[in-house]
Protein backbone atom coordinates (compact mmCIF):
# COMPACT_ATOMS: atom_id res chain seq x y z
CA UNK A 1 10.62 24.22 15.57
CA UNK A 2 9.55 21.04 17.00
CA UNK A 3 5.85 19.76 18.36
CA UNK A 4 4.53 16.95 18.96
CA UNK A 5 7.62 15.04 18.07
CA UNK A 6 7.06 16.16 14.00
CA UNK A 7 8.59 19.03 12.16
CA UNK A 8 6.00 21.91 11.87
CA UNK A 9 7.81 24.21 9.98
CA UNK A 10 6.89 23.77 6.46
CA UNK A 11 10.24 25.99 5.36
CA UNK A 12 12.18 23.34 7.77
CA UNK A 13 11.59 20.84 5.50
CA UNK A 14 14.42 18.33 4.09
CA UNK A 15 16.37 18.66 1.19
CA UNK A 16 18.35 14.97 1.76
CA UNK A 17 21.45 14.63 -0.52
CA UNK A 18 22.21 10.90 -0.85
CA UNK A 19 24.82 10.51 1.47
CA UNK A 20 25.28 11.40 5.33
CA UNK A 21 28.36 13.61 6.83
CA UNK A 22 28.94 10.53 9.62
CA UNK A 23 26.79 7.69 10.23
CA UNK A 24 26.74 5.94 13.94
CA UNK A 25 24.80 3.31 15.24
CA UNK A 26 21.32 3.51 16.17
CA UNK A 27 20.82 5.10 19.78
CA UNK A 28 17.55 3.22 20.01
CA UNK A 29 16.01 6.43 21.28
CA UNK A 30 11.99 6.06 22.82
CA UNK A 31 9.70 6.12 20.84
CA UNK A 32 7.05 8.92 20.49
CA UNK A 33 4.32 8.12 23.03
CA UNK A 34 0.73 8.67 21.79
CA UNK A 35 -2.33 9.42 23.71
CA UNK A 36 -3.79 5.97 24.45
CA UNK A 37 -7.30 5.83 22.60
CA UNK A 38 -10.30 5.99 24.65
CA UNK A 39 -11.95 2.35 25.20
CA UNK A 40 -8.85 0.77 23.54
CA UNK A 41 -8.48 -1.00 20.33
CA UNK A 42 -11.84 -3.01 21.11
CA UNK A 43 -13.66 -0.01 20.12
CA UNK A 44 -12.11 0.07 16.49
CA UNK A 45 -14.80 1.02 13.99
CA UNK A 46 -15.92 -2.62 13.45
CA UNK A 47 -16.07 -3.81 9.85
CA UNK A 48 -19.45 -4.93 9.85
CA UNK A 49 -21.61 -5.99 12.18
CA UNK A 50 -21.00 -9.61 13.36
CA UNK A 51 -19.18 -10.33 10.64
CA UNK A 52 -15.63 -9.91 9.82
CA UNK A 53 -14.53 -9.21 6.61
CA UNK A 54 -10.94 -10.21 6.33
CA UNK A 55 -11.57 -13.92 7.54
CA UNK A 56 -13.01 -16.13 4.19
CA UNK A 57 -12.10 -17.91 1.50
CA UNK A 58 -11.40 -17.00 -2.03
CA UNK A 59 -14.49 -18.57 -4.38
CA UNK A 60 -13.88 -19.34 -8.58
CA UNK A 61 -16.60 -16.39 -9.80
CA UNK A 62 -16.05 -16.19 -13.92
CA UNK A 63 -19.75 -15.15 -14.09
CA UNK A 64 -19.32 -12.25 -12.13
CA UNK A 65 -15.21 -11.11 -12.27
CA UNK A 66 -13.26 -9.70 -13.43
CA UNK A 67 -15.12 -6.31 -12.72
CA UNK A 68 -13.23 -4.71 -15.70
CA UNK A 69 -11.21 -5.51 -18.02
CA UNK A 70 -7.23 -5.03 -18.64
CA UNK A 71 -7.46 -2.97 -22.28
CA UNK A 72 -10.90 -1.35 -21.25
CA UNK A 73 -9.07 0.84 -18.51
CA UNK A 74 -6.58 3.22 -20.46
CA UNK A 75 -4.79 4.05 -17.35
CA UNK A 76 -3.37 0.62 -17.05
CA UNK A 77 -0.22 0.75 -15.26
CA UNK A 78 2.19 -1.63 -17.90
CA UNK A 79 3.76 -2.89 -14.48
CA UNK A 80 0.47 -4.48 -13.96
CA UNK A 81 -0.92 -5.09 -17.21
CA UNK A 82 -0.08 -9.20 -17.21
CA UNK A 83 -2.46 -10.38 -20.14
CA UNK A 84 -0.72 -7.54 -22.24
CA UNK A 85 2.98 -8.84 -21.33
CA UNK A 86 1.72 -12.44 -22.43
CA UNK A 87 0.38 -13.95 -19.50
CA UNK A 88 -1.70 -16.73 -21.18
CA UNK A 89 -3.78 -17.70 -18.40
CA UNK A 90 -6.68 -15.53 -17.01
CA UNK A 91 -8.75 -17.71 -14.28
CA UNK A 92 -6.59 -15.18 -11.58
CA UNK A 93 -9.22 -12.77 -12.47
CA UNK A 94 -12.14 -14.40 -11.60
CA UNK A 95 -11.45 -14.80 -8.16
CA UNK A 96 -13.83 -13.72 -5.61
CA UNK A 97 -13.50 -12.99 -1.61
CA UNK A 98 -15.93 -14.79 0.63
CA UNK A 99 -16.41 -13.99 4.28
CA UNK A 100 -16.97 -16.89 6.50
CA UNK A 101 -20.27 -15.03 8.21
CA UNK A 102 -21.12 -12.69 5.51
CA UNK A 103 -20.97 -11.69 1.84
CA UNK A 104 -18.84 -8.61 1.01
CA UNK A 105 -20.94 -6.25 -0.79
CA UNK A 106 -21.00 -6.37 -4.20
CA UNK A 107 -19.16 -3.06 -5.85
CA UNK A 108 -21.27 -0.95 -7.59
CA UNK A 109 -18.91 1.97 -9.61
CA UNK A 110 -21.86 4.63 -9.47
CA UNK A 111 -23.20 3.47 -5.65
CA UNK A 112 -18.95 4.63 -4.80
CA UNK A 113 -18.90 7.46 -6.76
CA UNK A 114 -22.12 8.85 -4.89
CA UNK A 115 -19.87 8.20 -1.88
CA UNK A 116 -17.01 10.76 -2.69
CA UNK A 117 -19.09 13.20 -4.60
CA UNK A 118 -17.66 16.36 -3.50
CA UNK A 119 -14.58 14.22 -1.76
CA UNK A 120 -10.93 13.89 -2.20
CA UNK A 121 -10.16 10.12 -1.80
CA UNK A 122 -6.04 9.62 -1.97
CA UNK A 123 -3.72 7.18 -1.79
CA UNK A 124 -0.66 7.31 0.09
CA UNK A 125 2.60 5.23 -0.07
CA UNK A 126 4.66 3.06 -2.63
CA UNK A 127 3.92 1.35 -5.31
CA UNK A 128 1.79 -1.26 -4.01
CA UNK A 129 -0.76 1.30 -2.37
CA UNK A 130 -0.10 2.72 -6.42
CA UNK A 131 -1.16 -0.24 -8.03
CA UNK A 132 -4.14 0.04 -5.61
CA UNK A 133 -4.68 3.29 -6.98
CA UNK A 134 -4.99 2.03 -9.99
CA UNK A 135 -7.57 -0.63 -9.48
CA UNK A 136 -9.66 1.77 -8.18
CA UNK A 137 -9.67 4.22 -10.85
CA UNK A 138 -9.95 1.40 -13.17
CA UNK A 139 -13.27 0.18 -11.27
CA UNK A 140 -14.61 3.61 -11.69
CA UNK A 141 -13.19 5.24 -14.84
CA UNK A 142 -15.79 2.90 -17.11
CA UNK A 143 -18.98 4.42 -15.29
CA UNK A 144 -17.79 7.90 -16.41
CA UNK A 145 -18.64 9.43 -19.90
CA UNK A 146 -15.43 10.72 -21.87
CA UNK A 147 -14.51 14.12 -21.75
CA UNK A 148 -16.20 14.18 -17.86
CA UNK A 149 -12.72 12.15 -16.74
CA UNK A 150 -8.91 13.33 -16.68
CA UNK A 151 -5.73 12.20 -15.10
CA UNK A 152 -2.88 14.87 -14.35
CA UNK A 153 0.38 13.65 -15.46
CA UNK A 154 2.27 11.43 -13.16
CA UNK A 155 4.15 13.12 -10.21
CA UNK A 156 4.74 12.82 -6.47
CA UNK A 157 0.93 13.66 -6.37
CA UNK A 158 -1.33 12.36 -9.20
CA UNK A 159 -5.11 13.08 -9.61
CA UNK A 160 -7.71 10.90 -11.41
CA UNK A 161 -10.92 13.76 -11.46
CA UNK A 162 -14.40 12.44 -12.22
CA UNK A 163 -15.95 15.77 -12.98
CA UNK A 164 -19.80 15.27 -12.38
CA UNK A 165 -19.16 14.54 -9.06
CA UNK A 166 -16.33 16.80 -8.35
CA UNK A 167 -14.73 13.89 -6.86
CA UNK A 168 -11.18 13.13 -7.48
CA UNK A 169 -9.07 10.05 -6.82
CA UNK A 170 -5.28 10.34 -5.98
CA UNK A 171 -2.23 9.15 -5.62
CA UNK A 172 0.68 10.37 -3.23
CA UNK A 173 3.97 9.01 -3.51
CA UNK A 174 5.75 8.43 -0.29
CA UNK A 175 7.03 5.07 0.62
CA UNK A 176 8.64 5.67 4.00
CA UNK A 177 5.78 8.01 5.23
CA UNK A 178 8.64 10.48 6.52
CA UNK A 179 10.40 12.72 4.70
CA UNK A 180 12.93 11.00 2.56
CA UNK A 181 15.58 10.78 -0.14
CA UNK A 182 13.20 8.52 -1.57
CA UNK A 183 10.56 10.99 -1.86
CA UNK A 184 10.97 11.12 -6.21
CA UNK A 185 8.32 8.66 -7.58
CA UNK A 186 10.82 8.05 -10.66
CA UNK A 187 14.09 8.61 -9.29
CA UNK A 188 14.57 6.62 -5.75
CA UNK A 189 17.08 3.84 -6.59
CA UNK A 190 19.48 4.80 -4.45
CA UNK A 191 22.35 2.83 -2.49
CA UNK A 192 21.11 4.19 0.88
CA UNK A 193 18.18 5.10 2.18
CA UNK A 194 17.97 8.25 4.13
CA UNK A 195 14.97 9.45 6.38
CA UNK A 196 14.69 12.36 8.87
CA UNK A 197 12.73 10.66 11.08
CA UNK A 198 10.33 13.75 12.78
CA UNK A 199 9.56 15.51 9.66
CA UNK A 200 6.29 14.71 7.11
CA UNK A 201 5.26 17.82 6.62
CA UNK A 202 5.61 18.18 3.32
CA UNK A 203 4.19 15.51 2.94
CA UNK A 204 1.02 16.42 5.48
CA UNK A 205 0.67 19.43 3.45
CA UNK A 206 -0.72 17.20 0.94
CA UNK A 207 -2.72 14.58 3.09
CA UNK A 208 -4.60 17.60 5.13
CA UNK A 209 -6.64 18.40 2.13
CA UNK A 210 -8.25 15.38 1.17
CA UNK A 211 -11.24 13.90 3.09
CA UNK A 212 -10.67 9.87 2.54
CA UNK A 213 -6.64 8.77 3.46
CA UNK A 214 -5.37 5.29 2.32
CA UNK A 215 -2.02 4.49 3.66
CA UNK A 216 0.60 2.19 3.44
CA UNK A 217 4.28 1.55 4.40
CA UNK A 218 6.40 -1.55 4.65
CA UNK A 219 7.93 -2.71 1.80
CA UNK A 220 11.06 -0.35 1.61
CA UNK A 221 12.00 -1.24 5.06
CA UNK A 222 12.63 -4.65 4.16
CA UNK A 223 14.82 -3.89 1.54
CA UNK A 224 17.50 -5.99 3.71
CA UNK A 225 20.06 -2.59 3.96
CA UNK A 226 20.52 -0.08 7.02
CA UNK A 227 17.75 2.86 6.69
CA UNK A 228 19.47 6.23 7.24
CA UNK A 229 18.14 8.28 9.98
CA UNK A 230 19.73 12.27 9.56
CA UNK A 231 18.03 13.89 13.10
CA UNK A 232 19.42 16.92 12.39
CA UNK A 233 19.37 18.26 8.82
CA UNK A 234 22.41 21.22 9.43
CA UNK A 235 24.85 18.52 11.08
CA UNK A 236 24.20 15.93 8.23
CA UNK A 237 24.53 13.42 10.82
CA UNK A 238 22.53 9.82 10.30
CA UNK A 239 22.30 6.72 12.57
CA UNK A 240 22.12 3.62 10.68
CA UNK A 241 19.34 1.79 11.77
CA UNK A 242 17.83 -1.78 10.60
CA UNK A 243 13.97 -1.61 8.85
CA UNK A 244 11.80 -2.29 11.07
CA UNK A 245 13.36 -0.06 13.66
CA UNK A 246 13.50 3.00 11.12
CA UNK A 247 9.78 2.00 10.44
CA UNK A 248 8.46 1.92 14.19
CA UNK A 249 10.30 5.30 14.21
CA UNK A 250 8.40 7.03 11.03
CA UNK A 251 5.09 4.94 12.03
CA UNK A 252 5.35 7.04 15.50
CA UNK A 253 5.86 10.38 13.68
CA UNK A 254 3.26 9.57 10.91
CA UNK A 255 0.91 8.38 14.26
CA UNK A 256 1.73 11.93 16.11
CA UNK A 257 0.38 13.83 13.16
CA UNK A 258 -2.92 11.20 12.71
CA UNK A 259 -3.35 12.24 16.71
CA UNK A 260 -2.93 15.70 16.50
CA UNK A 261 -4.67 16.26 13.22
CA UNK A 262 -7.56 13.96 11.91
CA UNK A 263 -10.73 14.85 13.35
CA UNK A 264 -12.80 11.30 12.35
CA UNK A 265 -15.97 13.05 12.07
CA UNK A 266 -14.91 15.21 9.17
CA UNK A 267 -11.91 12.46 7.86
CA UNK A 268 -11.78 9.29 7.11
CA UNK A 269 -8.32 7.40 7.42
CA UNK A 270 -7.84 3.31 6.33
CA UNK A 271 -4.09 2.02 6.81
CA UNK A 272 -3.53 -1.12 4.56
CA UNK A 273 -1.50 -3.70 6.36
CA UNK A 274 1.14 -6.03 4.74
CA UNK A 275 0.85 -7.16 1.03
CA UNK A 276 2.40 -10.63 1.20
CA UNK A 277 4.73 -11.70 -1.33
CA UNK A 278 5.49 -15.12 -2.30
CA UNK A 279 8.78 -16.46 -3.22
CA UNK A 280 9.19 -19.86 -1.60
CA UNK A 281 7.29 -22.29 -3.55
CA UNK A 282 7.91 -24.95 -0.72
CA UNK A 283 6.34 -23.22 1.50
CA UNK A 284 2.71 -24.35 -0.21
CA UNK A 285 4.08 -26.94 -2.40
CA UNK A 286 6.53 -29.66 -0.12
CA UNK A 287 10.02 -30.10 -2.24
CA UNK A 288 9.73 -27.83 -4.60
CA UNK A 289 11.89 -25.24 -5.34
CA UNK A 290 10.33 -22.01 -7.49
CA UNK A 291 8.30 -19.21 -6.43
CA UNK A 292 5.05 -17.57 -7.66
CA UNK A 293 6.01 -18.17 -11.55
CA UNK A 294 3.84 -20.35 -13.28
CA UNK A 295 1.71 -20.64 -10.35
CA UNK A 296 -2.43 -20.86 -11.56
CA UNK A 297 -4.51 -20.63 -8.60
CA UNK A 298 -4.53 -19.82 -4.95
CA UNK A 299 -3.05 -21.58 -1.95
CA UNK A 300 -6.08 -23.54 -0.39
CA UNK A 301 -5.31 -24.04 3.40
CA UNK A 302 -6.93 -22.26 5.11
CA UNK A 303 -4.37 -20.00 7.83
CA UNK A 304 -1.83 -20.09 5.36
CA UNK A 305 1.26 -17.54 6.46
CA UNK A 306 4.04 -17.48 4.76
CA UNK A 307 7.96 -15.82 4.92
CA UNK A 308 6.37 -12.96 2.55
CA UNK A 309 4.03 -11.70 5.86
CA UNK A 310 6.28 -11.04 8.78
CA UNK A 311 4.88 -10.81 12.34
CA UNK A 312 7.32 -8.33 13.34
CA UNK A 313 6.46 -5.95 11.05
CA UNK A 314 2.68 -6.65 11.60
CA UNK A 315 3.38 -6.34 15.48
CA UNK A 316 4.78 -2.95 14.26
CA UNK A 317 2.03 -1.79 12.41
CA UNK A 318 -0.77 -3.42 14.86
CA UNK A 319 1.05 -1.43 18.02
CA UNK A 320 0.61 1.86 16.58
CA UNK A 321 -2.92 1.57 15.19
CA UNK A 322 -4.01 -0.04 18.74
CA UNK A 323 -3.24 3.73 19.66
CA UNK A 324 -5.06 5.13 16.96
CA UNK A 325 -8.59 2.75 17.16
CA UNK A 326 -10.44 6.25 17.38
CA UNK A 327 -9.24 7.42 14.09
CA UNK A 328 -8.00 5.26 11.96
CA UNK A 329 -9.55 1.83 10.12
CA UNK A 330 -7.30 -0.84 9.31
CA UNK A 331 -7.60 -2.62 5.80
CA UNK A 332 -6.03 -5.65 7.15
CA UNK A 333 -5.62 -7.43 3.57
CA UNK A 334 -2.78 -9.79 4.40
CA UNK A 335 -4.07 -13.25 5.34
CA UNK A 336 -7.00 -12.80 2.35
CA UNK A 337 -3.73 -11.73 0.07
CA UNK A 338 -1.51 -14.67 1.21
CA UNK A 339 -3.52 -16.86 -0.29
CA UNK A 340 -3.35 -15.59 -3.84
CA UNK A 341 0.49 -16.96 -4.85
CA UNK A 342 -1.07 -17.23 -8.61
CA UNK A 343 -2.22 -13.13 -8.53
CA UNK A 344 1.24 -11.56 -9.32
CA UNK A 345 2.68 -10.37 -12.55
CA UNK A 346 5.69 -13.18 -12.46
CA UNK A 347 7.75 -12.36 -15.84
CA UNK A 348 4.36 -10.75 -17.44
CA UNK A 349 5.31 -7.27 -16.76
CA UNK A 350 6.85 -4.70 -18.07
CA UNK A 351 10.88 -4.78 -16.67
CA UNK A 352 12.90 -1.30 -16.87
CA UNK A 353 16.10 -3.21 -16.69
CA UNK A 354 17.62 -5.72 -18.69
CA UNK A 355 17.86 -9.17 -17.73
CA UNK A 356 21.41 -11.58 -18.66
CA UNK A 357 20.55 -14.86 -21.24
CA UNK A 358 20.72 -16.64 -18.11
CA UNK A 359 18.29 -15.16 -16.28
CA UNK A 360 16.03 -14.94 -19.19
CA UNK A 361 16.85 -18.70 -19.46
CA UNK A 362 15.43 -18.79 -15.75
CA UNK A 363 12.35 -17.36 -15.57
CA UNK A 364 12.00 -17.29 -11.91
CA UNK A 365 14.86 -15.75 -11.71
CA UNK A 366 13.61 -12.44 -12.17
CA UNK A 367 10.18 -13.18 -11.44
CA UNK A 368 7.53 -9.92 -9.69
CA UNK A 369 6.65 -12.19 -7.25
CA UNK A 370 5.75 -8.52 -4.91
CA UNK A 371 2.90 -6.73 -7.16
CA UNK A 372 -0.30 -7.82 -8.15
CA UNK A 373 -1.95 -8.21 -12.01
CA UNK A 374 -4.90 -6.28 -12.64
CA UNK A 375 -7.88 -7.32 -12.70
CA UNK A 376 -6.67 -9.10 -9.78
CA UNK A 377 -6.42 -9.04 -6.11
CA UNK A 378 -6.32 -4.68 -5.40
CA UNK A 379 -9.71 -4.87 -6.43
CA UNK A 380 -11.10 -7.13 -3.66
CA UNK A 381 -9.22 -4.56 -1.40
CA UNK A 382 -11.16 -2.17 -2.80
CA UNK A 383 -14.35 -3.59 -2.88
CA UNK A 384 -13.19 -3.98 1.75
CA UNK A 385 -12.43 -0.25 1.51
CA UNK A 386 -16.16 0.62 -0.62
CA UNK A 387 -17.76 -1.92 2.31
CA UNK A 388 -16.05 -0.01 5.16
CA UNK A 389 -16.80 3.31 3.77
């Protein structure tokens, strides 16, 4: 059964194998409509009073950051973990967010476990919205004596509990918000992508218990390769789409369930716009010809954009949460995040695959120029999302 232009029927749910009977272009059928929100997006929840947030500058703070520190956090993701992989510099830690009008309010671990005493705060998408995970737990975890902490092993849903508060802080893996063959968080490499574009349920089933939502979705549909959409599970039959046309589609199912679900008096819901990436060194440095390797501090013009923040995609993301101003609160981190071209992990990572002698010879070559280290950026994002909360 169908309602609301999402699969309700938990039982309905897909079981995706990794290839489609037939595939046929995309029909470019309408997009689900959403009931426009009352007042429009002008009556978004504001982010503080006469002052807004995102707009600033990023300030050199070694006396107050890092707020942690990489080996005091044992559940350091090594796909983070930079200084541990070699990274010999550390001034990308010390970075702090300004606002133009206002100062961001300093994080206080204990002031933000007080706030989701009792709560369920989780994180929902890929690995960036992971790594942000992370940074949170890692800004708490310190405040909280051992043997009163615990983190379930990692799954499609992994739980960080801090006991004394009966608070826990999670992690949901599911980077095309839909229903997916993607939906393993250790096993998604596949050669094509295949969503069923009206069903999340499974998914929801997951997201309806807990009382603070983070989401995010963009990265995996700009892989570059036709998404996969299967409309109906017992034909096998997909419609190759491009990205962004497969994510306006799953955007408008994931916004039919925000619309039809979340009551914002009892649930809070943030969705984290586009993490920028950066690997066109010319872009902030005329002639040159690398990309965030070796790269030691952040890009000071102010209104930098860059090829790694696409307006497309954030037209996307900004049409749908115009229709949601009632109940959702955008964590609109890009422009603060384009800045930081010296904040990802480069070559100081750990890599599951192995790399030729030539691209080891090239360092850029393989560089993560897409995540961020830790300490590092995700935790000014958090400190926006402890602010807004």
């Amino acid at each position: 059964m169908v309602n609301d232009g999402f699969r309700l029927n938990p039982a309905r749910d897909m079981n995706l194998s990794t290839t489609c009977s037939s595939s046929r272009s995309y029909s470019g059928r309408p997009a689900l409509g959403l009931r426009p929100a009352a007042g429009g997006p002008e009556k978004r929840r504001p982010a503080a009073a006469g002052c807004d947030l995102f707009s600033g500058k990023w300030v050199y703070d070694e006396a107050s950051y890092p707020l942690y520190g990489e080996q005091g956090c044992p559940y350091m993701s090594d796909q983070l973990a930079c200084t541990k992989h070699g990274r010999p510099d550390r001034d990308y830690q010390s970075w702090r967010w300004q606002p133009h009008q206002c100062d961001l309010k300093r994080w206080n671990a204990t002031e933000m476990l007080e706030k989701l005493r009792g709560k369920r705060l989780m994180f929902v998408g890929d690995s960036l919205n992971r790594g942000q995970w992370i940074s949170m737990v890692c800004l708490l975890q310190s405040v909280i004596p051992d043997g009163k902490k615990s983190m379930s092993p990692n799954a499609p849903l992994t739980i960080f509990r801090a006991e004394e508060y009966n608070a826990s802080v999670e992690f949901y893996w599911a980077p095309l918000l839909v229903e997916s063959n993607s939906d393993d968080p250790v096993n998604h490499r596949l050669e094509h992508r295949i969503i069923n574009p009206r069903s999340l349920m499974k998914h929801a089933a997951q997201w309806e218990k807990a009382d603070i939502l983070v989401f995010n979705s963009y990265l995996w549909w700009r892989s570059g390769s036709k998404i996969k959409l299967m409309w109906n599970l017992e034909e096998g039959a997909c419609e190759d789409a491009e990205g962004l046309e497969g994510m306006a589609v799953a955007l408008n199912t994931w916004a039919k369930w925000v619309d039809s679900r979340v009551d914002s008096l009892r649930k809070r819901v943030f969705f984290v716009t586009m993490s920028p990436t950066h690997f066109s060194s010319w872009e902030w440095k005329a002639g040159s010809e690398g990309n965030c390797f070796g790269e030691k501090a952040p890009i000071d013009v102010q209104g930098y954009w860059g090829s790694g923040s696409d307006i497309d995609t954030m037209d996307i993301v900004r049409t749908v949460m115009n229709k949601l101003a009632r109940q959702v609160t955008v964590l609109n981190i890009t422009q603060l995040s384009e800045y930081r071209k010296d904040g990802h992990p480069s070559i100081y990572r750990k890599f599951w695959e192995t790399f030729s002698p030539e691209q080891l010879a090239s360092p850029s070559s393989y560089a993560d120029c897409i995540h961020w280290c830790l300490p590092g950026v995700p935790d000014t994002w958090n400190e926006l999302l402890f602010s807004l909360l």
